[in-house]
Each structure stands twice: as structure tokens, then as C-alpha cells.
PDB file of N, CA and C in Angstrom:
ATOM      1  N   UNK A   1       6.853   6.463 -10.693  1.00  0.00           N
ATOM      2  CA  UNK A   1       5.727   5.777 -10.102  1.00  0.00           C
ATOM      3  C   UNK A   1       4.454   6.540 -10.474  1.00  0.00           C
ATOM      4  N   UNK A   2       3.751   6.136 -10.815  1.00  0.00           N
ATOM      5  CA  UNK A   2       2.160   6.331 -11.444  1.00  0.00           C
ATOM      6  C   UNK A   2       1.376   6.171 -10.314  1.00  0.00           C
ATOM      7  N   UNK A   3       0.713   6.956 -10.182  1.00  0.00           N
ATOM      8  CA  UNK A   3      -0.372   7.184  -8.860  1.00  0.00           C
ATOM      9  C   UNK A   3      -1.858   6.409  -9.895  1.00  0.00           C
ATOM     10  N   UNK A   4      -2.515   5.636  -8.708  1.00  0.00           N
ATOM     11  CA  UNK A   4      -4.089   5.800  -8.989  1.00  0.00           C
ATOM     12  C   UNK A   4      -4.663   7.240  -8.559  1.00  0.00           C
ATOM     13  N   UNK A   5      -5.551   8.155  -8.808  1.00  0.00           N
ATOM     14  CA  UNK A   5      -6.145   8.786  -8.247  1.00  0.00           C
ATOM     15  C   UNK A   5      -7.238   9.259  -8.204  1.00  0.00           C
ATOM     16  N   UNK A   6      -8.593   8.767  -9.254  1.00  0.00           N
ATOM     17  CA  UNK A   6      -9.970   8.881  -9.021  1.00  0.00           C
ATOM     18  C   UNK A   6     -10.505   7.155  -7.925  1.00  0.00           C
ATOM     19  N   UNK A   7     -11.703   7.420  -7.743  1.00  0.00           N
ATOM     20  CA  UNK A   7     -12.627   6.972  -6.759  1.00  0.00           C
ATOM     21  C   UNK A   7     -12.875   5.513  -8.175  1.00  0.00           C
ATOM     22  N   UNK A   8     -12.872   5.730  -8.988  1.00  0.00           N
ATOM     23  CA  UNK A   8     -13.493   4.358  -9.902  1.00  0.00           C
ATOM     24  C   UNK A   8     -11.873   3.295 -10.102  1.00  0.00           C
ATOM     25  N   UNK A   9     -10.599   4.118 -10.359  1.00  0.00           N
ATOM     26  CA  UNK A   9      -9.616   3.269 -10.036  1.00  0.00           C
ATOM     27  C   UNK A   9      -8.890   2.349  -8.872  1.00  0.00           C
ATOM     28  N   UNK A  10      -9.442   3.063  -7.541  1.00  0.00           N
ATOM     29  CA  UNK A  10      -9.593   2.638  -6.457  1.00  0.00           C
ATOM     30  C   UNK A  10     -10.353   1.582  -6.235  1.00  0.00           C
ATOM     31  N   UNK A  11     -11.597   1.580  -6.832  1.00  0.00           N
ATOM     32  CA  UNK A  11     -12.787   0.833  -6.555  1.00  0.00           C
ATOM     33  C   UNK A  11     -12.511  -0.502  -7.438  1.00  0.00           C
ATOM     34  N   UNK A  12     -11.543  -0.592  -8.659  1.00  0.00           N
ATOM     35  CA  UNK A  12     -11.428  -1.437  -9.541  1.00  0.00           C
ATOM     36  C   UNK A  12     -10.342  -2.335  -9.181  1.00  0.00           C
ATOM     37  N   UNK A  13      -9.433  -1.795  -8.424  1.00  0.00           N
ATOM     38  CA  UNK A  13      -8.051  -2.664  -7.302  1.00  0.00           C
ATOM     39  C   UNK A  13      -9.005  -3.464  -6.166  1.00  0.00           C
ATOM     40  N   UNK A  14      -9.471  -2.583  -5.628  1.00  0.00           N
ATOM     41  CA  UNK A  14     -10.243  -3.118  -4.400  1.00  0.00           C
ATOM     42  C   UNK A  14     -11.146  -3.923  -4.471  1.00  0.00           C
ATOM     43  N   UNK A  15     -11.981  -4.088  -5.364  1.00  0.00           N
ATOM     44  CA  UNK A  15     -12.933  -4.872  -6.305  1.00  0.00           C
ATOM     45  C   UNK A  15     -12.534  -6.788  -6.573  1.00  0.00           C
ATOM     46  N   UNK A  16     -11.426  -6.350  -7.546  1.00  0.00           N
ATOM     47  CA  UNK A  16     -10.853  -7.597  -8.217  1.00  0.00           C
ATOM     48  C   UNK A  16      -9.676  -7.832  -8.368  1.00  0.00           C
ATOM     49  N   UNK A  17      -8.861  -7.050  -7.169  1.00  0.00           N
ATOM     50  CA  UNK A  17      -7.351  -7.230  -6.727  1.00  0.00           C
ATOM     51  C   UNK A  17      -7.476  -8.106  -5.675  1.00  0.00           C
ATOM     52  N   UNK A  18      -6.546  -8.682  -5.242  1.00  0.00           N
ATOM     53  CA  UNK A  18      -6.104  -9.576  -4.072  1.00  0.00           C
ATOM     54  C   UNK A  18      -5.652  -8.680  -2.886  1.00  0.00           C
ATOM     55  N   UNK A  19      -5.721  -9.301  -1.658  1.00  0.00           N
ATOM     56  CA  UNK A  19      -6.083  -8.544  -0.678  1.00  0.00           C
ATOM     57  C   UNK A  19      -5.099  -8.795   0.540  1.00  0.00           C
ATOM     58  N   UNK A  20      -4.572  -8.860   0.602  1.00  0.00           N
ATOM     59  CA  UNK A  20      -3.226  -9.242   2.370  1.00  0.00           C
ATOM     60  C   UNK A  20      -3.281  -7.890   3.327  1.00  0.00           C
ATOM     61  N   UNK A  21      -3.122  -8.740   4.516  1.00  0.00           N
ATOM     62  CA  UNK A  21      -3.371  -7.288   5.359  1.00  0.00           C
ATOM     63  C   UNK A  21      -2.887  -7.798   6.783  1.00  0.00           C
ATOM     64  N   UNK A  22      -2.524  -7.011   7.472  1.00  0.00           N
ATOM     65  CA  UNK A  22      -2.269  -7.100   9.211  1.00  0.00           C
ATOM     66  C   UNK A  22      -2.967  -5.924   9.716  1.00  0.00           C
ATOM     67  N   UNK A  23      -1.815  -6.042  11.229  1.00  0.00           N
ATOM     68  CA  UNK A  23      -2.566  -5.906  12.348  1.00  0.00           C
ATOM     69  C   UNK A  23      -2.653  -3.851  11.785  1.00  0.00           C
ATOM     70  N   UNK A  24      -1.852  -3.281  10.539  1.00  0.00           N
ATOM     71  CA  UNK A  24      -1.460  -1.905  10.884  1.00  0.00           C
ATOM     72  C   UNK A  24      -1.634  -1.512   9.172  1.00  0.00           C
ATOM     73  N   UNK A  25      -1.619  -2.768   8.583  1.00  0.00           N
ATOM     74  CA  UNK A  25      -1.616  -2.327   7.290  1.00  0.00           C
ATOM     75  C   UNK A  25      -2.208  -3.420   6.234  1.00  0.00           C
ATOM     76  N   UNK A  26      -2.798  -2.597   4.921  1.00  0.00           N
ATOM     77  CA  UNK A  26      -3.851  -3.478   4.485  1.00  0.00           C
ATOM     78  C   UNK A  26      -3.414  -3.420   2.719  1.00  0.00           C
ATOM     79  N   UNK A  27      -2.831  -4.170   1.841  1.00  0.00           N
ATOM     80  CA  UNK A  27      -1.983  -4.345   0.470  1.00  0.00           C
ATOM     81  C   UNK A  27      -3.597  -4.967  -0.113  1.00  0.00           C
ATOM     82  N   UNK A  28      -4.433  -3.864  -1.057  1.00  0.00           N
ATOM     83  CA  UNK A  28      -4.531  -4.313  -2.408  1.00  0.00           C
ATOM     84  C   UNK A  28      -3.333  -4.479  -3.617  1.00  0.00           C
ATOM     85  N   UNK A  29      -3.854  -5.387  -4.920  1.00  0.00           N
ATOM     86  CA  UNK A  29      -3.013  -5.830  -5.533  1.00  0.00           C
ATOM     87  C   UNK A  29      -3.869  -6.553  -7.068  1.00  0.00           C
ATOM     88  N   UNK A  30      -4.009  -5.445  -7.901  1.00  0.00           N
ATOM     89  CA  UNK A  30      -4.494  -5.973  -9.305  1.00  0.00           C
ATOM     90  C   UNK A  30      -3.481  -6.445  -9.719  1.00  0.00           C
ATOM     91  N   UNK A  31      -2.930  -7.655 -10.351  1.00  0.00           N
ATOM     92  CA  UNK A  31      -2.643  -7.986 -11.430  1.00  0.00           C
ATOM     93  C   UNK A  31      -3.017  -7.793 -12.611  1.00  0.00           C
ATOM     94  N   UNK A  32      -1.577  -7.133 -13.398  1.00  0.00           N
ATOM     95  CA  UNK A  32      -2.347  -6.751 -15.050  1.00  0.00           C
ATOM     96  C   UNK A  32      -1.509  -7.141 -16.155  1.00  0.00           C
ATOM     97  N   UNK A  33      -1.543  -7.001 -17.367  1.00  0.00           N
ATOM     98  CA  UNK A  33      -0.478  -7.850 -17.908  1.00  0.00           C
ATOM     99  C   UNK A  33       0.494  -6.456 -18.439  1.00  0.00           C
ATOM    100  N   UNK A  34      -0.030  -4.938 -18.348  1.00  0.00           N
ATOM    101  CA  UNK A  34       0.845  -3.877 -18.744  1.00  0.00           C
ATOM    102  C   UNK A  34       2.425  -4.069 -17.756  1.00  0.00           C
ATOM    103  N   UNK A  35       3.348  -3.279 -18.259  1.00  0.00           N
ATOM    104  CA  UNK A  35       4.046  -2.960 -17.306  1.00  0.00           C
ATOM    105  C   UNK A  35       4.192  -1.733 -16.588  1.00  0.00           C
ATOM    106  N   UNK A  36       3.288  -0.908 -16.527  1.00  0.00           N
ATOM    107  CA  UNK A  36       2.921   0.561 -16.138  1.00  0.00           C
ATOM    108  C   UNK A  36       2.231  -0.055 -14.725  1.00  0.00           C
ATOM    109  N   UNK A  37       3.000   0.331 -13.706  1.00  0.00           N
ATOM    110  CA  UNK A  37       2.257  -0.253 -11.799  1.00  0.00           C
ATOM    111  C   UNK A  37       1.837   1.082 -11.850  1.00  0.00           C
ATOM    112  N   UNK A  38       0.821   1.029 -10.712  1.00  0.00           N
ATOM    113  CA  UNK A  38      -0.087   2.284 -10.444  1.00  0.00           C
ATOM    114  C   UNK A  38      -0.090   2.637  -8.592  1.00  0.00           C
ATOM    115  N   UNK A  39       0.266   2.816  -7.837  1.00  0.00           N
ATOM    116  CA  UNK A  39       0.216   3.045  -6.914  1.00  0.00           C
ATOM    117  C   UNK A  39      -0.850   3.616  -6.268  1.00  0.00           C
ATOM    118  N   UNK A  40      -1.297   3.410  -5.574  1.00  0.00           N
ATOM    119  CA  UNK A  40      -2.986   4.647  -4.687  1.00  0.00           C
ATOM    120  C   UNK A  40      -2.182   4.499  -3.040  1.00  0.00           C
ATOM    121  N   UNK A  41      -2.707   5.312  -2.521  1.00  0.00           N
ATOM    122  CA  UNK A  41      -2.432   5.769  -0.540  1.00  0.00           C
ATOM    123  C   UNK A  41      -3.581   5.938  -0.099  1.00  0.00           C
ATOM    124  N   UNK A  42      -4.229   5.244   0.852  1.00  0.00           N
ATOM    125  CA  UNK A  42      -5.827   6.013   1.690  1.00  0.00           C
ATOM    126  C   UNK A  42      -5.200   5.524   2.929  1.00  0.00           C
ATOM    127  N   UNK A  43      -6.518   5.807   3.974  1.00  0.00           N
ATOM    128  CA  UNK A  43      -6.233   5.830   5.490  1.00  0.00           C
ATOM    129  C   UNK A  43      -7.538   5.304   5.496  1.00  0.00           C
ATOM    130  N   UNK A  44      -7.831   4.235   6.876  1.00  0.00           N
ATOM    131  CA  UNK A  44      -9.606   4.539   6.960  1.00  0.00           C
ATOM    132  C   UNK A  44      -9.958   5.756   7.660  1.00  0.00           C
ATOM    133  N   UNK A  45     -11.592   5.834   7.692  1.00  0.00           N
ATOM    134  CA  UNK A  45     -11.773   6.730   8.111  1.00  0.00           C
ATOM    135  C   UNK A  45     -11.498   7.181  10.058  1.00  0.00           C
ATOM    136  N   UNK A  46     -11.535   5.700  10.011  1.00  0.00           N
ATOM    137  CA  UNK A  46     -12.281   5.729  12.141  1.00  0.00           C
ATOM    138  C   UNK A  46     -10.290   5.548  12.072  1.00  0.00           C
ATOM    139  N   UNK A  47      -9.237   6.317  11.707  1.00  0.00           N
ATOM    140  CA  UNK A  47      -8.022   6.044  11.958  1.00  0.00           C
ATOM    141  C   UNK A  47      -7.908   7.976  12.655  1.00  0.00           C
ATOM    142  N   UNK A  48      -8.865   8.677  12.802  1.00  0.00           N
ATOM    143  CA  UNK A  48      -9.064   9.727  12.678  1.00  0.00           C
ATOM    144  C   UNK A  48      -9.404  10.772  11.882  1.00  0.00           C
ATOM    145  N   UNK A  49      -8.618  12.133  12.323  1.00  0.00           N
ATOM    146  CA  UNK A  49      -9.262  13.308  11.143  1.00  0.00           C
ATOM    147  C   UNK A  49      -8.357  13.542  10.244  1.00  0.00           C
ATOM    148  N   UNK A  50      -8.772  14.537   9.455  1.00  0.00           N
ATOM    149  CA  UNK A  50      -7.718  14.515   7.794  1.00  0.00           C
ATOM    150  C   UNK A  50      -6.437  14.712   8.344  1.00  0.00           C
ATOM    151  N   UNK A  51      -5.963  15.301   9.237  1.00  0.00           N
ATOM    152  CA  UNK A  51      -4.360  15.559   9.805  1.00  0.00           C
ATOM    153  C   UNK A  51      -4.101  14.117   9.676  1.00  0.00           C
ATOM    154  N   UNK A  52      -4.424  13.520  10.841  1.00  0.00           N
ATOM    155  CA  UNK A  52      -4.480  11.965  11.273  1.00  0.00           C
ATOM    156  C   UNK A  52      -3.981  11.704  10.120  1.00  0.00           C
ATOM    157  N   UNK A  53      -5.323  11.746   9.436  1.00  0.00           N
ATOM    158  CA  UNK A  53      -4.924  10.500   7.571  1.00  0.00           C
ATOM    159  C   UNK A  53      -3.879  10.936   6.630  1.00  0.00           C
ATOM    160  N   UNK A  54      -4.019  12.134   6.702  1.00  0.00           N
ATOM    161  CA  UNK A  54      -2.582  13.051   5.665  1.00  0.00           C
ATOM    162  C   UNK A  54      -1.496  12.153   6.681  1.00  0.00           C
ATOM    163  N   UNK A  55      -1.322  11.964   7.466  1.00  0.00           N
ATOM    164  CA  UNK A  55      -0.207  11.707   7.798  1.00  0.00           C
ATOM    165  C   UNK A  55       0.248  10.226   7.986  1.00  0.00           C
ATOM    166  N   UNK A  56      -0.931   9.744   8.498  1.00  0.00           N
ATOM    167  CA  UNK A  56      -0.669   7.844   7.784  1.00  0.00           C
ATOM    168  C   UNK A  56      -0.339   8.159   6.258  1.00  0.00           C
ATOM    169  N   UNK A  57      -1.129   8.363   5.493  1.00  0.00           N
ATOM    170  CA  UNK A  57      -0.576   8.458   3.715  1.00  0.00           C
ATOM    171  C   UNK A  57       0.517   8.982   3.502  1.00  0.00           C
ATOM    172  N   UNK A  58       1.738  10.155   4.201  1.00  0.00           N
ATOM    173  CA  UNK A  58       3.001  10.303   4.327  1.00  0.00           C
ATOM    174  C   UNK A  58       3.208   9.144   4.553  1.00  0.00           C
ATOM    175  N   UNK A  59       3.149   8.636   5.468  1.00  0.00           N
ATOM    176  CA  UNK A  59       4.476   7.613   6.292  1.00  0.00           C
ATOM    177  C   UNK A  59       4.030   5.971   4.824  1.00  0.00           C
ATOM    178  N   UNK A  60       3.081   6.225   4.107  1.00  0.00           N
ATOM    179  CA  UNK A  60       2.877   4.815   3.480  1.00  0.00           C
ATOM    180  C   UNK A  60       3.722   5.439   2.366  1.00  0.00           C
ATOM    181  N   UNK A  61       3.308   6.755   1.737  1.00  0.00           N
ATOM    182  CA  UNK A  61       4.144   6.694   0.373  1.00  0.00           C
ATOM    183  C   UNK A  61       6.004   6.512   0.928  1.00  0.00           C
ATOM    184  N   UNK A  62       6.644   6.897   2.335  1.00  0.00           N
ATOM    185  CA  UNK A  62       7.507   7.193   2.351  1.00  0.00           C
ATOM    186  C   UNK A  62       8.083   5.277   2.066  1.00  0.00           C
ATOM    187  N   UNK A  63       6.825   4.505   2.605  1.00  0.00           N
ATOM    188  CA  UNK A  63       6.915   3.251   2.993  1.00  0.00           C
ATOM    189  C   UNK A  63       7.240   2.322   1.235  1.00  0.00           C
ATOM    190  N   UNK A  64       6.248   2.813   0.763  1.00  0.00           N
ATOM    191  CA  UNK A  64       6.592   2.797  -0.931  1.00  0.00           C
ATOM    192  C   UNK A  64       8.213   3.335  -1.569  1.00  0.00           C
ATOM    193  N   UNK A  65       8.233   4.224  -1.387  1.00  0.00           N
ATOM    194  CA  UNK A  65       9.691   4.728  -1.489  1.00  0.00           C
ATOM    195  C   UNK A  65      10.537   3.817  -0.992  1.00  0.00           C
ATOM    196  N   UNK A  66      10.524   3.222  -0.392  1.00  0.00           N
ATOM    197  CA  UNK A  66      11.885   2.602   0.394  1.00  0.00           C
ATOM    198  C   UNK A  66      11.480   1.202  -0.070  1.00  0.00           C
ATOM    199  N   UNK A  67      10.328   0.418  -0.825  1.00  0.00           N
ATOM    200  CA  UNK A  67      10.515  -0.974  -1.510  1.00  0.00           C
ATOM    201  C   UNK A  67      10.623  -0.624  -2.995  1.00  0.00           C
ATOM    202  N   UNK A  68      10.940   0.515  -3.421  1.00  0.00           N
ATOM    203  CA  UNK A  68      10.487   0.982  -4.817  1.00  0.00           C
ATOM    204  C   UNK A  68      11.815  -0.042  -5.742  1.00  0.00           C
ATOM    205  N   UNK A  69      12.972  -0.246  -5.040  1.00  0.00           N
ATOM    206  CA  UNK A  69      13.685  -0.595  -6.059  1.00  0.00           C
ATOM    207  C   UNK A  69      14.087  -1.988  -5.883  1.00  0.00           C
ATOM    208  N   UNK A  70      13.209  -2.830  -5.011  1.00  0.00           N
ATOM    209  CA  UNK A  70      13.132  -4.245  -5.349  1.00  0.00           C
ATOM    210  C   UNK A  70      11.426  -5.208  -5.578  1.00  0.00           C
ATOM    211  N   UNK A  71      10.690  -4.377  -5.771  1.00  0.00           N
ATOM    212  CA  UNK A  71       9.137  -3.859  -6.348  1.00  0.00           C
ATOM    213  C   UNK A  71       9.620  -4.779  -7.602  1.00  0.00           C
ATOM    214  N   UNK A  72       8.795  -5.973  -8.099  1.00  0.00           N
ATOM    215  CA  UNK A  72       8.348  -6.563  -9.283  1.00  0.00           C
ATOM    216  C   UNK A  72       6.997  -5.556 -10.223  1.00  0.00           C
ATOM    217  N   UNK A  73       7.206  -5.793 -11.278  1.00  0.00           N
ATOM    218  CA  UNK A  73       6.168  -4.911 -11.760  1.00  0.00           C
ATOM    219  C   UNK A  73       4.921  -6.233 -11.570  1.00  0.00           C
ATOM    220  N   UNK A  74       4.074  -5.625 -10.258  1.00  0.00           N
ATOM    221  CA  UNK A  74       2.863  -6.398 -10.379  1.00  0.00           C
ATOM    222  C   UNK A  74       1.732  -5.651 -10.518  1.00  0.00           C
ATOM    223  N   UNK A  75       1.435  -4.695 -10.898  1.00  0.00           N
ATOM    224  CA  UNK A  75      -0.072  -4.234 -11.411  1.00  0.00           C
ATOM    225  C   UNK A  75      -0.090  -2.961 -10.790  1.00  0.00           C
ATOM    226  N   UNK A  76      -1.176  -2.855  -9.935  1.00  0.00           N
ATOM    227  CA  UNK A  76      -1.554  -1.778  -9.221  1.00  0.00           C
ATOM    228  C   UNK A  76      -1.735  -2.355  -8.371  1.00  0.00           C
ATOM    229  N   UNK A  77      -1.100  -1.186  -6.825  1.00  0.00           N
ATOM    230  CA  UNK A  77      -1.227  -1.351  -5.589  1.00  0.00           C
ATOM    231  C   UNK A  77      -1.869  -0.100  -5.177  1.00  0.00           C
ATOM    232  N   UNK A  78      -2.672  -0.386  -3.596  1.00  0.00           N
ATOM    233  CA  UNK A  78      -3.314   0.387  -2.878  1.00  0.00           C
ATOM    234  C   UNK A  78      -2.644   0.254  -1.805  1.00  0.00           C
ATOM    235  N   UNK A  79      -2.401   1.016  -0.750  1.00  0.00           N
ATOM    236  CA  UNK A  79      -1.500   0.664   0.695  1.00  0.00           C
ATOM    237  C   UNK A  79      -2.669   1.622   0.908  1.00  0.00           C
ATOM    238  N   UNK A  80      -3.087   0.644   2.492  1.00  0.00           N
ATOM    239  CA  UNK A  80      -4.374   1.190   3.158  1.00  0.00           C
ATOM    240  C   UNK A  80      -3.642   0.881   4.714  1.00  0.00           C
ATOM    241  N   UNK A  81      -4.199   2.296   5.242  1.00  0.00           N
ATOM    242  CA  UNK A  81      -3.144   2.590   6.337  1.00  0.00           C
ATOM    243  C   UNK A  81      -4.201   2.236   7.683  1.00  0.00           C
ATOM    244  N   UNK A  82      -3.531   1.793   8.673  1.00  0.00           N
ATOM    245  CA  UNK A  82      -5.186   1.947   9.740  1.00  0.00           C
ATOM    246  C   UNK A  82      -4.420   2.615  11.337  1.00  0.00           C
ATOM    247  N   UNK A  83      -5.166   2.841  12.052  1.00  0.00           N
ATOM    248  CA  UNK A  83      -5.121   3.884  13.008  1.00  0.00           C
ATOM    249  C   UNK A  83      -3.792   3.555  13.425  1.00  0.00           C
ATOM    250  N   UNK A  84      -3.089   2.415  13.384  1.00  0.00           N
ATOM    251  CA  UNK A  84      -2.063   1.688  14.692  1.00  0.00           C
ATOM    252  C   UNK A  84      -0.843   2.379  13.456  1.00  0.00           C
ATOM    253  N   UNK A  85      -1.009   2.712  12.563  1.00  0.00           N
ATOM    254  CA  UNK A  85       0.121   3.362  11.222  1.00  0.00           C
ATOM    255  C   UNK A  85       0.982   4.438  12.292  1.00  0.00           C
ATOM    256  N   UNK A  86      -0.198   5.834  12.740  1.00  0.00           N
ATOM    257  CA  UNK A  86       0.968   6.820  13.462  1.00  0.00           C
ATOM    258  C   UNK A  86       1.369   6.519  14.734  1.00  0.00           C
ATOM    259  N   UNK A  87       1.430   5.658  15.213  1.00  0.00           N
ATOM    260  CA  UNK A  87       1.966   4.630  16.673  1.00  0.00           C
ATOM    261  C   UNK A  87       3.067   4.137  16.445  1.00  0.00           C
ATOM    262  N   UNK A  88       3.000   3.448  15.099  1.00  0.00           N
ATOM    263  CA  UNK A  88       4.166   2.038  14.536  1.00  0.00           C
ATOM    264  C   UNK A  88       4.939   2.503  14.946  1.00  0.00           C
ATOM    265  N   UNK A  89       6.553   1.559  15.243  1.00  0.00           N
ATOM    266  CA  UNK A  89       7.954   2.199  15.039  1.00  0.00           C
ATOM    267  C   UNK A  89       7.968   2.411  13.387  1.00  0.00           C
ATOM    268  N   UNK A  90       8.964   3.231  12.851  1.00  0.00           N
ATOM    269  CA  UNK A  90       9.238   2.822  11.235  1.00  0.00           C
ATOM    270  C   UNK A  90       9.421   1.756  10.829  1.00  0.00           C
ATOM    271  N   UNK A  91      10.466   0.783  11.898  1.00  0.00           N
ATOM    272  CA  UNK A  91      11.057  -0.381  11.561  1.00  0.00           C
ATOM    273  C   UNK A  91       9.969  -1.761  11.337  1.00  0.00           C
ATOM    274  N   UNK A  92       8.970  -1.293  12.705  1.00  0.00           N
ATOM    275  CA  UNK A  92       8.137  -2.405  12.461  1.00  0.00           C
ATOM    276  C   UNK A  92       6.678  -2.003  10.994  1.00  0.00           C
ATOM    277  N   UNK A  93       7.136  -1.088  10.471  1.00  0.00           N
ATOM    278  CA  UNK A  93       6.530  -0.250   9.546  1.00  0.00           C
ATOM    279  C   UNK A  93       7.012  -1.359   8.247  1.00  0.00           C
ATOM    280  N   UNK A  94       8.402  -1.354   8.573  1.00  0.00           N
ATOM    281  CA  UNK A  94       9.116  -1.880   7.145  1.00  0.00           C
ATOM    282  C   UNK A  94       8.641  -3.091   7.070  1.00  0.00           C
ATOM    283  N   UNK A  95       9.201  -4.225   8.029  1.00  0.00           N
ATOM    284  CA  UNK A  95       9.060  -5.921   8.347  1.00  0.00           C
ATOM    285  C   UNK A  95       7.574  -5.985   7.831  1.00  0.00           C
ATOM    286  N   UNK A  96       6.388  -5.343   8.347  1.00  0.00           N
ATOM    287  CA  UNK A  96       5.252  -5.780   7.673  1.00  0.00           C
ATOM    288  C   UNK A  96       5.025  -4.966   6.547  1.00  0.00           C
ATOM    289  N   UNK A  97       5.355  -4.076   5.889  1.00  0.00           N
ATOM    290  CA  UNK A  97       5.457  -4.106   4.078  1.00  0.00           C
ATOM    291  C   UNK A  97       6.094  -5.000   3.553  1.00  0.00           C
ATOM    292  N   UNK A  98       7.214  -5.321   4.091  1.00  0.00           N
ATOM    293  CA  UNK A  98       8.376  -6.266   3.458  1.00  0.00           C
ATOM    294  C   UNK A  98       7.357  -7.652   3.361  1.00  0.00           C
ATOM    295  N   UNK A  99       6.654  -7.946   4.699  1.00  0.00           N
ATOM    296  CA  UNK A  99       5.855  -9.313   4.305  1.00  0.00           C
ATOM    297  C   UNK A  99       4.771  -9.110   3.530  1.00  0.00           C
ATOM    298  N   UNK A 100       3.988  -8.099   3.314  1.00  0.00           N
ATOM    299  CA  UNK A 100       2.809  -8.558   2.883  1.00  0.00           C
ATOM    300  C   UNK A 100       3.100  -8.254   1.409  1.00  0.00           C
ATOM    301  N   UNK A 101       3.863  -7.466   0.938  1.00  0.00           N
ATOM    302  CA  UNK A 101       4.706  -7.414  -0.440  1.00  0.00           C
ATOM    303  C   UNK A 101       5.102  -8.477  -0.941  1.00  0.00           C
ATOM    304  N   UNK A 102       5.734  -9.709  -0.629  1.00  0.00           N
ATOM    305  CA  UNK A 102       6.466 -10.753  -0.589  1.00  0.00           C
ATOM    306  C   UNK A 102       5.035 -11.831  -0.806  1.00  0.00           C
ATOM    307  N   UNK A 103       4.471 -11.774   0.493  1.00  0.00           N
ATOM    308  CA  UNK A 103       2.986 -12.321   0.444  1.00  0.00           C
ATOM    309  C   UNK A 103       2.351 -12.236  -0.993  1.00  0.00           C
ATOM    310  N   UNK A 104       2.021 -10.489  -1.530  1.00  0.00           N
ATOM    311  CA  UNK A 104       1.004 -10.818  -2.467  1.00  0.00           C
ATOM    312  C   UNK A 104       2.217 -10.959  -3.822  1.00  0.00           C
ATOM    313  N   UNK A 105       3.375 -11.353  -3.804  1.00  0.00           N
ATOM    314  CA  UNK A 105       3.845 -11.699  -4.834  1.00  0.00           C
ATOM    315  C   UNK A 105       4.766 -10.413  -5.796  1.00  0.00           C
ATOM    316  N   UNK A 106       4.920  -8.931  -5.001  1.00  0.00           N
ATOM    317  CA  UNK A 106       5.709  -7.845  -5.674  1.00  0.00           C
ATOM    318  C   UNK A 106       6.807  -7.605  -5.560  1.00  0.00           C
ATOM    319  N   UNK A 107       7.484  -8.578  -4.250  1.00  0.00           N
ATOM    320  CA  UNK A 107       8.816  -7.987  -4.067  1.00  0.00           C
ATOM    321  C   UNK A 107       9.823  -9.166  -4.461  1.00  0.00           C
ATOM    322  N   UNK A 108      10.889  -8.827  -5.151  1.00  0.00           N
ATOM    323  CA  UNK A 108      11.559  -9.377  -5.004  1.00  0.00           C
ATOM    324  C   UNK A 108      12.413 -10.787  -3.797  1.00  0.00           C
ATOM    325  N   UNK A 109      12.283 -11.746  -3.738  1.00  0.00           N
ATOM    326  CA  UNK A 109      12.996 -12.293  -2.576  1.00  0.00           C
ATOM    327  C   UNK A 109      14.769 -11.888  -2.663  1.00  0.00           C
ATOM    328  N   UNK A 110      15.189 -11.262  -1.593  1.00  0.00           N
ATOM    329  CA  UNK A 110      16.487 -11.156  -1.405  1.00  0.00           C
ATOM    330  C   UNK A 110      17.307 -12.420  -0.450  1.00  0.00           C
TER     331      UNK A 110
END
């Protein structure tokens, strides 16, 4: 898995990627025609302090990890975490990746 990780690759998903989101979690989504996906992790800011956010961005990459092997190659994704992330159960962690994945068109239907 290929990380995004400057401020202009971020800005270029978020820009002119497609956008799905709930009550805990927020899926950018470039479509590109490579097959190289790019992954990025942020937190907002008002979700708290850097502990806070280091630790929503754990629980999203762990959240990535666990759709990694029914993941369509669709472009580059951003998983944007928001305050209700270190509250979630895991489970209800999964059900809304599982939808909004499905939603913007990356996951596989099983």
C-alpha cells in the first residue's frame, strides 16, 4: 500500500475526488486510470490534540488493513477520521467503512 503524504497530494484527492461520509467517518476517492492506489490518514482538527489524532489515524490505518484484501484498485483514498472515531465500537468502525467503501465504488460486493 502506497501512502499519500505531502499537503499538495492531499489537496488534489480532496479537490477532485468524490466525497462519502457519515456520522464518524469521511472517504475521499480520486479515480485514476494507474493501478498504483495511494492511501492518506488525517483526523480533523476540533477531534482534539495530536494524541487524540495519532490515535484516530491508528484505528483508520488499522481500518484500511482489514478492507485491504477485498479493496478494488480505485485510485487514491483519504480516510478522514472525526472526533466520534475514539468512542466508536471497532465493529461499528467496520459496517461504516464497509458502506462508504461499497458507496464510493472500492470494495468488492461479497
Amino acid at each position: 500500500m502506497a501512502r499519500l503524504k505531502n499537503r499538495a497530494e492531499f489537496g488534489r484527492v480532496i479537490k477532485r475526488g468524490r466525497t462519502v461520509g457519515d456520522r464518524n467517518l469521511v472517504l475521499f476517492v480520486l479515480f485514476n486510470e494507474s493501478f498504483e492506489q495511494k492511501v492518506g490518514f488525517t483526523a480533523q482538527r476540533k477531534a482534539g490534540n495530536a494524541v487524540k489524532r495519532n490515535r484516530i489515524k491508528r484505528r483508520l490505518r488499522a481500518l484500511q488493513q482489514y478492507f485491504e484484501k477485498d479493496l478494488v484498485p480505485c485510485g487514491d483514498i483519504i480516510w478522514l477520521g472525526k472526533a466520534g472515531v475514539l468512542d466508536a465500537r471497532w465493529d461499528s468502525l467496520i459496517s461504516s467503512g464497509r458502506r462508504l467503501l461499497t458507496k464510493a465504488g472500492c470494495l468488492v460486493k461479497a
